[in-house]
Every structure is written in C-alpha cells, then in structure tokens.
PDB file of N, CA and C in Angstrom:
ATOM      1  N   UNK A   1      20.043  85.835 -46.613  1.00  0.00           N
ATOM      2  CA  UNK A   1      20.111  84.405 -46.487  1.00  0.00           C
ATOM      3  C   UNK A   1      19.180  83.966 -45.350  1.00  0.00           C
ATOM      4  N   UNK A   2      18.327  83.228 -45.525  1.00  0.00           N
ATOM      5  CA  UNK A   2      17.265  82.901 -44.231  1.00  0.00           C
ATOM      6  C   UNK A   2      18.393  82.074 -43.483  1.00  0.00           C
ATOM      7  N   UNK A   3      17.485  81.799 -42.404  1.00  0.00           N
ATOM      8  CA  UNK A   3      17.834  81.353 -41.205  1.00  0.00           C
ATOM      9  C   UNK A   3      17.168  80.155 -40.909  1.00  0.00           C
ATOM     10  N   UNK A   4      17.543  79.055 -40.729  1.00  0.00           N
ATOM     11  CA  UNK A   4      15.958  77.985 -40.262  1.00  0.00           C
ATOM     12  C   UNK A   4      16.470  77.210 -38.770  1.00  0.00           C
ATOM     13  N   UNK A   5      15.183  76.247 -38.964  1.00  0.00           N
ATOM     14  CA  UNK A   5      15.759  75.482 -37.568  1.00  0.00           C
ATOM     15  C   UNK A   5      15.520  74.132 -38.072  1.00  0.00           C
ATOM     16  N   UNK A   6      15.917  72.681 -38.271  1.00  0.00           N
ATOM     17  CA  UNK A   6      16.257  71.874 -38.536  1.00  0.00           C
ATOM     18  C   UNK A   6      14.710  70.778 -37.316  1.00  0.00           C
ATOM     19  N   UNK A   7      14.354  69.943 -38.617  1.00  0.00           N
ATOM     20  CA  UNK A   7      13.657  69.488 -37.725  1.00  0.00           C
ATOM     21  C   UNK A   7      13.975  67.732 -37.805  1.00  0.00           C
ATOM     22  N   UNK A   8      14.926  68.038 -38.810  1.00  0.00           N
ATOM     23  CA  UNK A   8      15.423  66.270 -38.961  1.00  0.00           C
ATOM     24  C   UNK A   8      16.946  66.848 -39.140  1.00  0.00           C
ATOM     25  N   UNK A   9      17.722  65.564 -39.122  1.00  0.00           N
ATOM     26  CA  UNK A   9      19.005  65.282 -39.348  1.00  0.00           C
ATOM     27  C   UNK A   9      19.217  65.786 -40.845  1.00  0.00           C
ATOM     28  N   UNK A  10      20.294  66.879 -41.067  1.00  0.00           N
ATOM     29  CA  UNK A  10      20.832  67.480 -42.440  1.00  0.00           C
ATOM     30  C   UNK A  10      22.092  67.282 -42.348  1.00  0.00           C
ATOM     31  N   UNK A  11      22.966  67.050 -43.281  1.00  0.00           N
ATOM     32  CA  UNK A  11      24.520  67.546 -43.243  1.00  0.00           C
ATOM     33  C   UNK A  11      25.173  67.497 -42.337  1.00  0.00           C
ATOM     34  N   UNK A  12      24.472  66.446 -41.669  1.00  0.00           N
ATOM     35  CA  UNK A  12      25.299  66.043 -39.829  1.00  0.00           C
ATOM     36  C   UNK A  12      25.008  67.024 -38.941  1.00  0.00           C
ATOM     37  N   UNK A  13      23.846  67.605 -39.481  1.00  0.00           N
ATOM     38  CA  UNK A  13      23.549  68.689 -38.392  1.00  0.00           C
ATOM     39  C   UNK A  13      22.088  67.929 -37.264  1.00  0.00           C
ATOM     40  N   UNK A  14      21.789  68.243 -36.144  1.00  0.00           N
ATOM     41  CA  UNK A  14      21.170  67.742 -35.600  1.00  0.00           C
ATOM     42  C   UNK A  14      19.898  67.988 -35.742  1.00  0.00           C
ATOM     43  N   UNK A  15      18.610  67.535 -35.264  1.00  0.00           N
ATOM     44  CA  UNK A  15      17.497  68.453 -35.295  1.00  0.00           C
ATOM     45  C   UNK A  15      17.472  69.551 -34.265  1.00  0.00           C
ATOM     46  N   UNK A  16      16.946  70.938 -34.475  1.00  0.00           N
ATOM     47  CA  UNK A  16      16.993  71.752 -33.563  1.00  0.00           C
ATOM     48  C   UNK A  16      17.751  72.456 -33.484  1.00  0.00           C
ATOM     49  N   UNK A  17      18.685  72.282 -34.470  1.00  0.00           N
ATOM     50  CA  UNK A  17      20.177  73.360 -34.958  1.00  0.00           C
ATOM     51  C   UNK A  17      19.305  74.286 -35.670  1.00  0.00           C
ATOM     52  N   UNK A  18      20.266  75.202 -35.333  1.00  0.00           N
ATOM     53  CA  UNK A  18      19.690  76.757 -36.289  1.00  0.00           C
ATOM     54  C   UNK A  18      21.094  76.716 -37.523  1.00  0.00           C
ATOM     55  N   UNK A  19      20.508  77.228 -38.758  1.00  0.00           N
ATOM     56  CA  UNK A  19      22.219  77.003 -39.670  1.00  0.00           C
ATOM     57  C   UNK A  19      21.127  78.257 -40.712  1.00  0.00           C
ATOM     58  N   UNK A  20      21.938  78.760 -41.497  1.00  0.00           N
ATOM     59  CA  UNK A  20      21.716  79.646 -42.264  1.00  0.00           C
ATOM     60  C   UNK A  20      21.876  79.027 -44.120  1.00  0.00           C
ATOM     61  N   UNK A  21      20.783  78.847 -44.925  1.00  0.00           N
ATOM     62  CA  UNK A  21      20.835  78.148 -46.017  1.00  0.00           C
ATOM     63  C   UNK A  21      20.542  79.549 -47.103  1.00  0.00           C
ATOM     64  N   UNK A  22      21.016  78.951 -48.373  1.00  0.00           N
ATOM     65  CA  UNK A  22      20.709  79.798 -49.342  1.00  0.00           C
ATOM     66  C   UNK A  22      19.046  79.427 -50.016  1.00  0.00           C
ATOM     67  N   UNK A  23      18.382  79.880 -50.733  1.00  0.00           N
ATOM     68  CA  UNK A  23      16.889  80.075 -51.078  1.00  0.00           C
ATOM     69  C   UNK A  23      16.769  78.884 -51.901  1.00  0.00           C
ATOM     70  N   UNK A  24      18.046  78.442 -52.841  1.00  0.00           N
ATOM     71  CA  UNK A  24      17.554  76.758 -53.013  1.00  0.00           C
ATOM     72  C   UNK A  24      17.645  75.751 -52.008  1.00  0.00           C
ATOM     73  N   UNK A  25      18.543  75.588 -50.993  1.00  0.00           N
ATOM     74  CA  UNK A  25      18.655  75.326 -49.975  1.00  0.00           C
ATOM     75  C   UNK A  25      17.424  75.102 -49.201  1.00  0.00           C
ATOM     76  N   UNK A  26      16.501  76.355 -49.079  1.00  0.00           N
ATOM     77  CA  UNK A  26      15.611  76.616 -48.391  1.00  0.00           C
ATOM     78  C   UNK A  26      14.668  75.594 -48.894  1.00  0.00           C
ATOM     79  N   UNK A  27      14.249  75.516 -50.229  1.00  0.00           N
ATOM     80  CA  UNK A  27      13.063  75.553 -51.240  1.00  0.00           C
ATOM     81  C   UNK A  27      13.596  73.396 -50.826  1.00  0.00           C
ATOM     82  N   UNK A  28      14.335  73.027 -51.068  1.00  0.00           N
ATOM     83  CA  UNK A  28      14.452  71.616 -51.050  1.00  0.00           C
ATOM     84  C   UNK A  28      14.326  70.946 -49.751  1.00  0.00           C
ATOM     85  N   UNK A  29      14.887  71.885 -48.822  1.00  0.00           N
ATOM     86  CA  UNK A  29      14.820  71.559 -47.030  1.00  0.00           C
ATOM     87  C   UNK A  29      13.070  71.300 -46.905  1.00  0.00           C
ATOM     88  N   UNK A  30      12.137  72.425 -47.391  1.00  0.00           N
ATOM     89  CA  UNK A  30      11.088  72.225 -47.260  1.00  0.00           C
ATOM     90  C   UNK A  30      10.030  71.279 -48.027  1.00  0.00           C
ATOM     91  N   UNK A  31      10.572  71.027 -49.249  1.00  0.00           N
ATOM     92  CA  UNK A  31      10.268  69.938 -49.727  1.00  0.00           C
ATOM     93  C   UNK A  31      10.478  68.943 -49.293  1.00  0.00           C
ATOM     94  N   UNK A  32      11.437  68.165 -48.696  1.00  0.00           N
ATOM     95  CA  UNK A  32      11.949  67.204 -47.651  1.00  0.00           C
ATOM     96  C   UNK A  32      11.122  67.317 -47.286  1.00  0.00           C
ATOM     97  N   UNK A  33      10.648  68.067 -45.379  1.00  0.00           N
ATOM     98  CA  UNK A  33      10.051  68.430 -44.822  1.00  0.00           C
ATOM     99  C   UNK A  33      11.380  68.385 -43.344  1.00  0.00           C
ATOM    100  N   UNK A  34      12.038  68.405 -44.329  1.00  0.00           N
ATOM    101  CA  UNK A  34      13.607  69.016 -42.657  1.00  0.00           C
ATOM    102  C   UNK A  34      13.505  70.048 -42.481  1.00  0.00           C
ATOM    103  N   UNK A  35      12.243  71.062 -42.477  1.00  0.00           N
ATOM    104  CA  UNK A  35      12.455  72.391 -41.869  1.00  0.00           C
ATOM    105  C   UNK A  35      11.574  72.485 -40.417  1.00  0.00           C
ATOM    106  N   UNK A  36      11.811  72.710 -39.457  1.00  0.00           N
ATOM    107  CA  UNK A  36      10.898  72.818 -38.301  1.00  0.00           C
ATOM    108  C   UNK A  36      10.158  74.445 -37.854  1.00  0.00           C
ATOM    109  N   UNK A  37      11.045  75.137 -38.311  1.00  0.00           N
ATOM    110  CA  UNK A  37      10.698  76.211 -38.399  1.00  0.00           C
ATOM    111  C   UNK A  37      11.475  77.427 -39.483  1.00  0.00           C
ATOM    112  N   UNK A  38      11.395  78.608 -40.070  1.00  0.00           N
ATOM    113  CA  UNK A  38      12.291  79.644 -40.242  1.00  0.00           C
ATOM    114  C   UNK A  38      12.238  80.880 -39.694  1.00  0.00           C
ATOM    115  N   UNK A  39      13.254  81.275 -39.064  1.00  0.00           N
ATOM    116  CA  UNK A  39      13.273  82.464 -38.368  1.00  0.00           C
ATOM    117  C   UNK A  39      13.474  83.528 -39.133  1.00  0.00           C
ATOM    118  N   UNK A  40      13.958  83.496 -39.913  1.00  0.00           N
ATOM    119  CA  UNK A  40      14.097  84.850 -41.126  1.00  0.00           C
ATOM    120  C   UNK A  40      14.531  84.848 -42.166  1.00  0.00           C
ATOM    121  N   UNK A  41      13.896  85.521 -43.379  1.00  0.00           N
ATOM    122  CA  UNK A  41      14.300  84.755 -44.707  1.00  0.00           C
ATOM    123  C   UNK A  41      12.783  85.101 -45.650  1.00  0.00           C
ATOM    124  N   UNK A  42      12.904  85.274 -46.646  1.00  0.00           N
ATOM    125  CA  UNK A  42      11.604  85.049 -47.078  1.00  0.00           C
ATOM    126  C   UNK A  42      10.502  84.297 -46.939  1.00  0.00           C
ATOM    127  N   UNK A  43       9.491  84.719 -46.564  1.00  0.00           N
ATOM    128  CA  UNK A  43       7.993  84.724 -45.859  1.00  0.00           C
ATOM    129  C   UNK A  43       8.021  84.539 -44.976  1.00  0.00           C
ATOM    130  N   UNK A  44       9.107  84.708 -43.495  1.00  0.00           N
ATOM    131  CA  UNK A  44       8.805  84.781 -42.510  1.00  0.00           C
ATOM    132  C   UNK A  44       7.531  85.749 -41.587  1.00  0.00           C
ATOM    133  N   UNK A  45       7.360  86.979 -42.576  1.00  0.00           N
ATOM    134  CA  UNK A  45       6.643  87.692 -42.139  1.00  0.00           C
ATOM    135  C   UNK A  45       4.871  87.721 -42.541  1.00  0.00           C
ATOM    136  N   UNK A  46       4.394  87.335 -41.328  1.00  0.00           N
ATOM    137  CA  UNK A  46       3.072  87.087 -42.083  1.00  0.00           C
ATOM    138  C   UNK A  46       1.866  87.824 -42.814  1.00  0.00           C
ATOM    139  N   UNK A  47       1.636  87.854 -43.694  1.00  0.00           N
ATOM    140  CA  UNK A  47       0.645  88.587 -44.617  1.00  0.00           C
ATOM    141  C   UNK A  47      -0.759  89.277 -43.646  1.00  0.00           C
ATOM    142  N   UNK A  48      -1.050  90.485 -43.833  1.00  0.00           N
ATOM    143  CA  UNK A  48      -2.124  89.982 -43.331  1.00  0.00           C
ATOM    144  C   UNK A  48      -3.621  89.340 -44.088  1.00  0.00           C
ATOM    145  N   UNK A  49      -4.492  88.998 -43.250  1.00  0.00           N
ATOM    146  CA  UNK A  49      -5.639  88.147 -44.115  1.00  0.00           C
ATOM    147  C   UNK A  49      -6.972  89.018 -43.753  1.00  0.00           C
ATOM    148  N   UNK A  50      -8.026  88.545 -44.202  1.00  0.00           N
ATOM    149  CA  UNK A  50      -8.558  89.267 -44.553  1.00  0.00           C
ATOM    150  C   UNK A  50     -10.477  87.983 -43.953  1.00  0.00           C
ATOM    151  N   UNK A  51      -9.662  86.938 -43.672  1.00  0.00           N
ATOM    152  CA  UNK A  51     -10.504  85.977 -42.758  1.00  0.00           C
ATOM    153  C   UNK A  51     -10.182  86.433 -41.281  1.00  0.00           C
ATOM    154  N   UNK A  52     -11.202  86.499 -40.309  1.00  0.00           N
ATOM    155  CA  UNK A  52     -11.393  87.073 -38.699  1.00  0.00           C
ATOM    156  C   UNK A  52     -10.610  85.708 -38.452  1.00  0.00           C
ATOM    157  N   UNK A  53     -10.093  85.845 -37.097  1.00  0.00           N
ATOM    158  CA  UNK A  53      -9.468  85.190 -35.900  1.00  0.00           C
ATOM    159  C   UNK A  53     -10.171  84.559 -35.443  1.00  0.00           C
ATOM    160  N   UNK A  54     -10.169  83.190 -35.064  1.00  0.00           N
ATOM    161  CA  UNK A  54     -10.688  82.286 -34.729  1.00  0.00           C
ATOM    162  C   UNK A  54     -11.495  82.725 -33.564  1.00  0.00           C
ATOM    163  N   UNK A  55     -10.782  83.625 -32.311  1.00  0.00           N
ATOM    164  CA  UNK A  55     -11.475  84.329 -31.250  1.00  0.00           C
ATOM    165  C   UNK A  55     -12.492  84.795 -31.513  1.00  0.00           C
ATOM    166  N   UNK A  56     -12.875  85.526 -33.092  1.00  0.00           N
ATOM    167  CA  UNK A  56     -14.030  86.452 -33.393  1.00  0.00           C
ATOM    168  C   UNK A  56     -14.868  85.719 -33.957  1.00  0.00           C
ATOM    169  N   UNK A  57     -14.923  84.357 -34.278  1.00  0.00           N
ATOM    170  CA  UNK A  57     -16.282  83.990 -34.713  1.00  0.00           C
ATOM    171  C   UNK A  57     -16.816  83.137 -32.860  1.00  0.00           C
ATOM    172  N   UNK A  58     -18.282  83.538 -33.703  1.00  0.00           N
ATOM    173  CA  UNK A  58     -18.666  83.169 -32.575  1.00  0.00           C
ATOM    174  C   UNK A  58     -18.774  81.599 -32.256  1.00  0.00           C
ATOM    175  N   UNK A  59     -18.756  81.650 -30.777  1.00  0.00           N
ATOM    176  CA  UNK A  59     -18.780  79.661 -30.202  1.00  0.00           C
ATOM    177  C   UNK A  59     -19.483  79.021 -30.727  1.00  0.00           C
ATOM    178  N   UNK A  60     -18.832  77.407 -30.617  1.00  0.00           N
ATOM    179  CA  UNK A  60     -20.095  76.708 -31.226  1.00  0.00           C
ATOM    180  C   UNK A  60     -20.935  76.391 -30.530  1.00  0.00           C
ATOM    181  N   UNK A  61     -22.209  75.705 -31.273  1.00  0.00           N
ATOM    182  CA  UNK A  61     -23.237  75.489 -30.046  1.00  0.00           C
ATOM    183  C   UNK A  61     -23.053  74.148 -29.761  1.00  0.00           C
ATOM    184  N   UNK A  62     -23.134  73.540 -28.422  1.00  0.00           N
ATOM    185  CA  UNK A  62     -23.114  72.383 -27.826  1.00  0.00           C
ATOM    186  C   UNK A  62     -24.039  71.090 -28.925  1.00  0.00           C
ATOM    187  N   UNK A  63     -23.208  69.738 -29.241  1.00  0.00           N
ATOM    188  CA  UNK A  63     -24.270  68.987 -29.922  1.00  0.00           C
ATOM    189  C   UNK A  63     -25.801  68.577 -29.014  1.00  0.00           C
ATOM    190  N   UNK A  64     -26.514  68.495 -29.184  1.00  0.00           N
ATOM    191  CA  UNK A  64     -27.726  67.483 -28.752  1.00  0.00           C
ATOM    192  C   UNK A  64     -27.309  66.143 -28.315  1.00  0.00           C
ATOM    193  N   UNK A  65     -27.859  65.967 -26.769  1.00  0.00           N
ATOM    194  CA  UNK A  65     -27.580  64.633 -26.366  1.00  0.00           C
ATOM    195  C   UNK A  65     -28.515  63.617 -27.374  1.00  0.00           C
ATOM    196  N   UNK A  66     -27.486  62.607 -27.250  1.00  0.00           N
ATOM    197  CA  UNK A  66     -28.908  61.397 -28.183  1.00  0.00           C
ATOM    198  C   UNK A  66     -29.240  60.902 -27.387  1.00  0.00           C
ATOM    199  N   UNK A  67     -31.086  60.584 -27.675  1.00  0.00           N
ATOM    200  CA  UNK A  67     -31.672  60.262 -26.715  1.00  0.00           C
ATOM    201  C   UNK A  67     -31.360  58.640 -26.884  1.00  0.00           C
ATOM    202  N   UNK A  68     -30.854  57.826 -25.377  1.00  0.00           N
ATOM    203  CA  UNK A  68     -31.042  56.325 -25.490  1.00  0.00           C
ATOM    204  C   UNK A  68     -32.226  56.190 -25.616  1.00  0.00           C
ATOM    205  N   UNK A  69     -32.130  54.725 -26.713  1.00  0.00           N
ATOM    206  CA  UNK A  69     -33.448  53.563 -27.135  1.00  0.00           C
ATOM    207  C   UNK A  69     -33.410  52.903 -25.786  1.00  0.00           C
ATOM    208  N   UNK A  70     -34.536  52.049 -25.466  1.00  0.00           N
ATOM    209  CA  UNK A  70     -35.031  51.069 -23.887  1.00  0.00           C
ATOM    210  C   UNK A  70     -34.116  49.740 -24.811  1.00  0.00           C
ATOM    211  N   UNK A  71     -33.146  49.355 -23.287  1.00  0.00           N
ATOM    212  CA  UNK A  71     -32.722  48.684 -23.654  1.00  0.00           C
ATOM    213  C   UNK A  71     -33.532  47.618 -24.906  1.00  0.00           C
ATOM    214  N   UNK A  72     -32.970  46.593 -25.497  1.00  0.00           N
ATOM    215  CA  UNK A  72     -33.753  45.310 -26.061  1.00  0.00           C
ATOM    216  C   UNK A  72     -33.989  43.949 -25.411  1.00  0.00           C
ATOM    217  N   UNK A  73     -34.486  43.325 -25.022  1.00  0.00           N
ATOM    218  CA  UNK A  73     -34.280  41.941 -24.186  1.00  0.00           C
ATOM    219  C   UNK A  73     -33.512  41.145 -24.945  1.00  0.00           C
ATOM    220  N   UNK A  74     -32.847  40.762 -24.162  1.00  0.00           N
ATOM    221  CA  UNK A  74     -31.971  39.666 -25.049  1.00  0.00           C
ATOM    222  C   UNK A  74     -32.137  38.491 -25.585  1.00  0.00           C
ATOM    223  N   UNK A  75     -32.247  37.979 -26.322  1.00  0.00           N
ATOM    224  CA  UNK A  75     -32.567  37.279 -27.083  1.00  0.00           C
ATOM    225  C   UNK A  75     -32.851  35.581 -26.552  1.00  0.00           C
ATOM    226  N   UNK A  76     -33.319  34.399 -26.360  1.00  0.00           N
ATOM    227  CA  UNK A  76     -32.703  33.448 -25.413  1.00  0.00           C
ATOM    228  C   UNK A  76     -32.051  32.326 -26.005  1.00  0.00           C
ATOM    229  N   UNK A  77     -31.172  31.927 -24.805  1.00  0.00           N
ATOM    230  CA  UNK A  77     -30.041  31.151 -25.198  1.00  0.00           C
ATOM    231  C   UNK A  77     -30.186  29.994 -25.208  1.00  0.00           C
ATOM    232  N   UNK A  78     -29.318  29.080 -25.817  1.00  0.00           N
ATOM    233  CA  UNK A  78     -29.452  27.894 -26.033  1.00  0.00           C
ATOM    234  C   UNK A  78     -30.134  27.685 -27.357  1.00  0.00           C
ATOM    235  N   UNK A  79     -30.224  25.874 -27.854  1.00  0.00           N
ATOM    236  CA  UNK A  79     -31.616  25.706 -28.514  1.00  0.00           C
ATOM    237  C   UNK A  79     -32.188  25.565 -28.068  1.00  0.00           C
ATOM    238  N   UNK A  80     -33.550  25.457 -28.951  1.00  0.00           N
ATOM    239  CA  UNK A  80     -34.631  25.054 -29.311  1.00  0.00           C
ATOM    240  C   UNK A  80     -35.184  23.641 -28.788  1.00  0.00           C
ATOM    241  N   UNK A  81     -36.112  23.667 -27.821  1.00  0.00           N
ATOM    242  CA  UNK A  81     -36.288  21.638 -27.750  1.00  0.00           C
ATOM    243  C   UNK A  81     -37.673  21.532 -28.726  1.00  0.00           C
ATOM    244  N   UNK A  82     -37.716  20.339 -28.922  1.00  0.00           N
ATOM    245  CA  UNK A  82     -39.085  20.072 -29.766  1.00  0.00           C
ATOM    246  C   UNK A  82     -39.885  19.329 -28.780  1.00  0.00           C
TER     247      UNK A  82
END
C-alpha cells in the first residue's frame, strides 16, 4: 500500500499529513493533484536514465552584450508656427 504526503485538504486530512492509500486511491489523488509527494508505493524508486546529469553537460556560454544605438534627439515640442 503506498504511502503519500498530502498536498491539499483530503478526507479532513490536512496538507502535509502522511496517510497510507490503496493504488486507486493513489491513481485519483494524483489526478486531482492532492499528492505532494510519495514516499513508498509504486514508482517511488527511480529508473535509471540514460540522459547525463545536468552537472555533466557542459556550461552555457554567457549571451553577448547588445551593443546600445546613440541615443535619438528628441523630437521638438509644441506646434508648428507659420
């Protein structure tokens, strides 16, 4: 029977309660999205992958400053006299 941790209000239970649900239980909690975490239970354990760790690719490179345009003069105010 997994184990979860409650990340909204269930069954008068609080968020942050730990309670033990059965696998439909499980499957609808997470559909909701009232699960905050599961501590044990099916797929708690993670697969491994077969994509490198974020640590192993290498850094990114810094963007390029943009170069400022010269300011524009501003335009002048007021009208027009004839």
């Amino acid at each position: 029977m997994p184990r979860v941790t409650l990340a909204h209000w269930h069954n008068g239970r609080a968020p942050g309660d730990e309670l033990d649900v059965t696998d439909a239980e499980l499957a609808n909690l997470r559909r909701d999205g009232r699960i905050a975490n599961v501590l044990d239970g099916p797929g708690t354990q993670p697969e491994p992958s077969s994509t490198p760790a974020p640590d192993d690719q290498p850094a990114a490179k810094p963007e390029p400053q943009a170069v400022e345009a010269a300011p524009e003069e501003p335009a002048p105010a007021g009208r027009k006299r004839r």
